[in-house]
C-alpha atoms as a PDB file:
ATOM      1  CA  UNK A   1     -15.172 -16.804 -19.435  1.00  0.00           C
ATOM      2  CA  UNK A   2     -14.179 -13.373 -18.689  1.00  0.00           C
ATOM      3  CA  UNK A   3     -14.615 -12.038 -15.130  1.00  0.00           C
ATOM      4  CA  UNK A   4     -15.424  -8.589 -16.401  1.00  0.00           C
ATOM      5  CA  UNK A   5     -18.550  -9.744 -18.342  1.00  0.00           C
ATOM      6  CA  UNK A   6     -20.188 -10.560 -14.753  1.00  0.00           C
ATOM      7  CA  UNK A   7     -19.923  -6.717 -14.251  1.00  0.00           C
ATOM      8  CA  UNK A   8     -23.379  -6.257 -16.889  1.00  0.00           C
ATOM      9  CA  UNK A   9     -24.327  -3.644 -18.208  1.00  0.00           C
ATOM     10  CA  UNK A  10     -23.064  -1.039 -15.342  1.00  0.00           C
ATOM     11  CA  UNK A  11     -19.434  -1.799 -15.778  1.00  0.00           C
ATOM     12  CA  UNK A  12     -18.880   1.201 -18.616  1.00  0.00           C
ATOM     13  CA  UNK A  13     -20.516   3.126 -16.334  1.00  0.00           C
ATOM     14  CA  UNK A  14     -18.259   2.467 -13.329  1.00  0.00           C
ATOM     15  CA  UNK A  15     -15.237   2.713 -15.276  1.00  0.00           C
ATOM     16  CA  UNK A  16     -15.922   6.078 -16.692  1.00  0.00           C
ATOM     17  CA  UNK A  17     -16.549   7.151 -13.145  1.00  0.00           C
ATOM     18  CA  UNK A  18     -13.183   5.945 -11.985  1.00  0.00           C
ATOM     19  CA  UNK A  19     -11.746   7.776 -14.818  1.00  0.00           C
ATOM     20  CA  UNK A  20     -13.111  10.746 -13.516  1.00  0.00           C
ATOM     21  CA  UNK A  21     -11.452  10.675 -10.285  1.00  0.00           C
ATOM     22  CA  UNK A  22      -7.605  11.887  -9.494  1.00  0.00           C
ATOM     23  CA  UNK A  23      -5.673   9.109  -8.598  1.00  0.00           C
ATOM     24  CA  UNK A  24      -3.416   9.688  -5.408  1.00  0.00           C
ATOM     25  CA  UNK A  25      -0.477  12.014  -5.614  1.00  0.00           C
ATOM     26  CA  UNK A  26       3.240  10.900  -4.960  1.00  0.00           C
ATOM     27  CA  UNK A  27       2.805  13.285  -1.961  1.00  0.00           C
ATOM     28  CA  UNK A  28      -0.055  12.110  -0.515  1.00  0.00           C
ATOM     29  CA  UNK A  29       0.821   8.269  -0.611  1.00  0.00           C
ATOM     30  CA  UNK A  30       3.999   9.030   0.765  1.00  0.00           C
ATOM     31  CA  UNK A  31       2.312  10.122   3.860  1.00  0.00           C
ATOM     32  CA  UNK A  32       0.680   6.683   4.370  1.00  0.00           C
ATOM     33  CA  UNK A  33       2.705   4.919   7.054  1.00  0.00           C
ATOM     34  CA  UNK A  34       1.094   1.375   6.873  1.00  0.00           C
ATOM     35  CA  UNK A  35       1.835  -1.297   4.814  1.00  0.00           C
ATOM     36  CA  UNK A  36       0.630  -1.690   1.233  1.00  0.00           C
ATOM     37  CA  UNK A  37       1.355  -4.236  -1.151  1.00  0.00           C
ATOM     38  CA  UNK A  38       1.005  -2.683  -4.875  1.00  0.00           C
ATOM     39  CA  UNK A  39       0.206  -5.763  -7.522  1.00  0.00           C
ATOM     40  CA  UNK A  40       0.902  -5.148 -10.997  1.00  0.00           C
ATOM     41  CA  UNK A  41       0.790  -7.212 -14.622  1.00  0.00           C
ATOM     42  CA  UNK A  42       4.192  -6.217 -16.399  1.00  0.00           C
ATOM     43  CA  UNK A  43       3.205  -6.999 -19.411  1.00  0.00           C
ATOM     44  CA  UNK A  44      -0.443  -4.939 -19.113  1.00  0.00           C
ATOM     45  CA  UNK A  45      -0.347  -1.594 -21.147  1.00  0.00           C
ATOM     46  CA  UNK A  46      -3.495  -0.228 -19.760  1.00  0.00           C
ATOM     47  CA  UNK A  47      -2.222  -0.347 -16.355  1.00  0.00           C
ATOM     48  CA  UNK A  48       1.721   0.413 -16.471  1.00  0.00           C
ATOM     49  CA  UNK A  49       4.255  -1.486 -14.558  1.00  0.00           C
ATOM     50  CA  UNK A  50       6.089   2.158 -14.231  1.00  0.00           C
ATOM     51  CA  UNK A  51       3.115   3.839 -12.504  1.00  0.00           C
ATOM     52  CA  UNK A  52       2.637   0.743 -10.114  1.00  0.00           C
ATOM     53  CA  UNK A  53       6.559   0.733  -8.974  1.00  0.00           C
ATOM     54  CA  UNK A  54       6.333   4.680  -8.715  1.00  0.00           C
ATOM     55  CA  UNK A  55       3.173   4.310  -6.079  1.00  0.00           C
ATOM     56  CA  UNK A  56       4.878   1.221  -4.211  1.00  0.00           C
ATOM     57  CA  UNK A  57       8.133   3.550  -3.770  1.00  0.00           C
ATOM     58  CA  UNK A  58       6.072   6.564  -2.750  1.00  0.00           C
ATOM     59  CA  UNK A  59       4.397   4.634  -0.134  1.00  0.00           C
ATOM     60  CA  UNK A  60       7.703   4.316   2.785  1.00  0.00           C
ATOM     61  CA  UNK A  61       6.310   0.591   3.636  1.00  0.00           C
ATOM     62  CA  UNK A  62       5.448  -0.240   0.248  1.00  0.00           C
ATOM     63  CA  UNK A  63       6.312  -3.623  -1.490  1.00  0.00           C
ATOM     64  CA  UNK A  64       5.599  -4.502  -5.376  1.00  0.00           C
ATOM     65  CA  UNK A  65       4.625  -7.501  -6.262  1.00  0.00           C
ATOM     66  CA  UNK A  66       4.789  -8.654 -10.106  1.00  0.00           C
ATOM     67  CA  UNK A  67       3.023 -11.338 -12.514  1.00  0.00           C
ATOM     68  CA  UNK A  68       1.924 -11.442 -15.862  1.00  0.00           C
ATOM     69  CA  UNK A  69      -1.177 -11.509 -17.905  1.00  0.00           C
ATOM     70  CA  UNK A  70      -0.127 -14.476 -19.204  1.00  0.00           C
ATOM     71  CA  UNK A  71      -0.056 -15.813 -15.932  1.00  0.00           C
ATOM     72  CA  UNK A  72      -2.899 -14.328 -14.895  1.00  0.00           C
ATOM     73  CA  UNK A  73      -5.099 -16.016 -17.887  1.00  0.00           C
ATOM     74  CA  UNK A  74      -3.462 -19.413 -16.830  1.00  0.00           C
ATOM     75  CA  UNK A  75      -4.090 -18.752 -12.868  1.00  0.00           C
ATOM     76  CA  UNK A  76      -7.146 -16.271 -11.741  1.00  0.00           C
ATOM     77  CA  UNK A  77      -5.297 -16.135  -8.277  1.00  0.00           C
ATOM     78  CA  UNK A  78      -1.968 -14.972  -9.520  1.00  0.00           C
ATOM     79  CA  UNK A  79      -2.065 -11.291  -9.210  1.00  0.00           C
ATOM     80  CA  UNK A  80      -3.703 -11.340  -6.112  1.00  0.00           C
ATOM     81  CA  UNK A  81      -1.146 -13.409  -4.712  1.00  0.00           C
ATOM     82  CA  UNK A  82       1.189 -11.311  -6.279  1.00  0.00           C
ATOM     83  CA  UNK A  83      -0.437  -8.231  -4.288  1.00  0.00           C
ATOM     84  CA  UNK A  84      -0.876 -10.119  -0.943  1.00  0.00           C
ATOM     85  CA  UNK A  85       2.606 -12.039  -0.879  1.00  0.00           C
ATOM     86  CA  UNK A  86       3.609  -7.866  -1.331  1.00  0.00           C
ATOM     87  CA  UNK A  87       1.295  -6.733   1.730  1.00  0.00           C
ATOM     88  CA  UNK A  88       3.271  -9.529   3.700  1.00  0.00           C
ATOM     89  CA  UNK A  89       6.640  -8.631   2.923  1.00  0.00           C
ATOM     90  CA  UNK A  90       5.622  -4.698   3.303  1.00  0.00           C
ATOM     91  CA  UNK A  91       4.221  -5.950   7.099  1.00  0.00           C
ATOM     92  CA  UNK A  92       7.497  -6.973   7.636  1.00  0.00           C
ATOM     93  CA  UNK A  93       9.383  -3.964   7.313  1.00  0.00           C
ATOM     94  CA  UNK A  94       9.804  -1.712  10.293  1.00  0.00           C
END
């Protein structure tokens, strides 16, 4: 059971919509002042590791939290508790 097939028939859509948009600069995140919690799968090659650590530095209360796909097939909840056990340690800082 794949969560992405709940998505029907609009998902391709959505996703070549996101494509189409710029993601946020270096610049620009590192003018966000609150705290963010960046998630990330480290062994995921659609959605680099590398790009995720760059944003979570870029953002000056930014945290990165890690799991795996692996994981992630064994445990739905695992890379958003990655993301939100991030957000808490980035709430932290200060």
């Amino acid at each position: 059971d794949r969560a992405w097939r709940r998505h029907g028939d609009g998902l391709a859509d959505g996703l070549r919509a996101a494509a189409g948009r710029p993601s946020p600069t270096l610049a620009e995140l590192a003018r966000l002042d609150v705290p963010a919690g960046i998630g990330t799968c480290t062994d995921d090659p659609v959605h680099p590791t590398k790009v995720a650590a760059e944003w979570a530095g870029a953002l000056p209360r930014g945290v990165l939290g890690e799991t795996t796909l692996t994981a992630l097939g064994a445990d739905r909840e695992s890379l958003g508790r990655a993301t939100v056990l991030a957000f808490l340690r980035a709430s932290k800082t200060r």
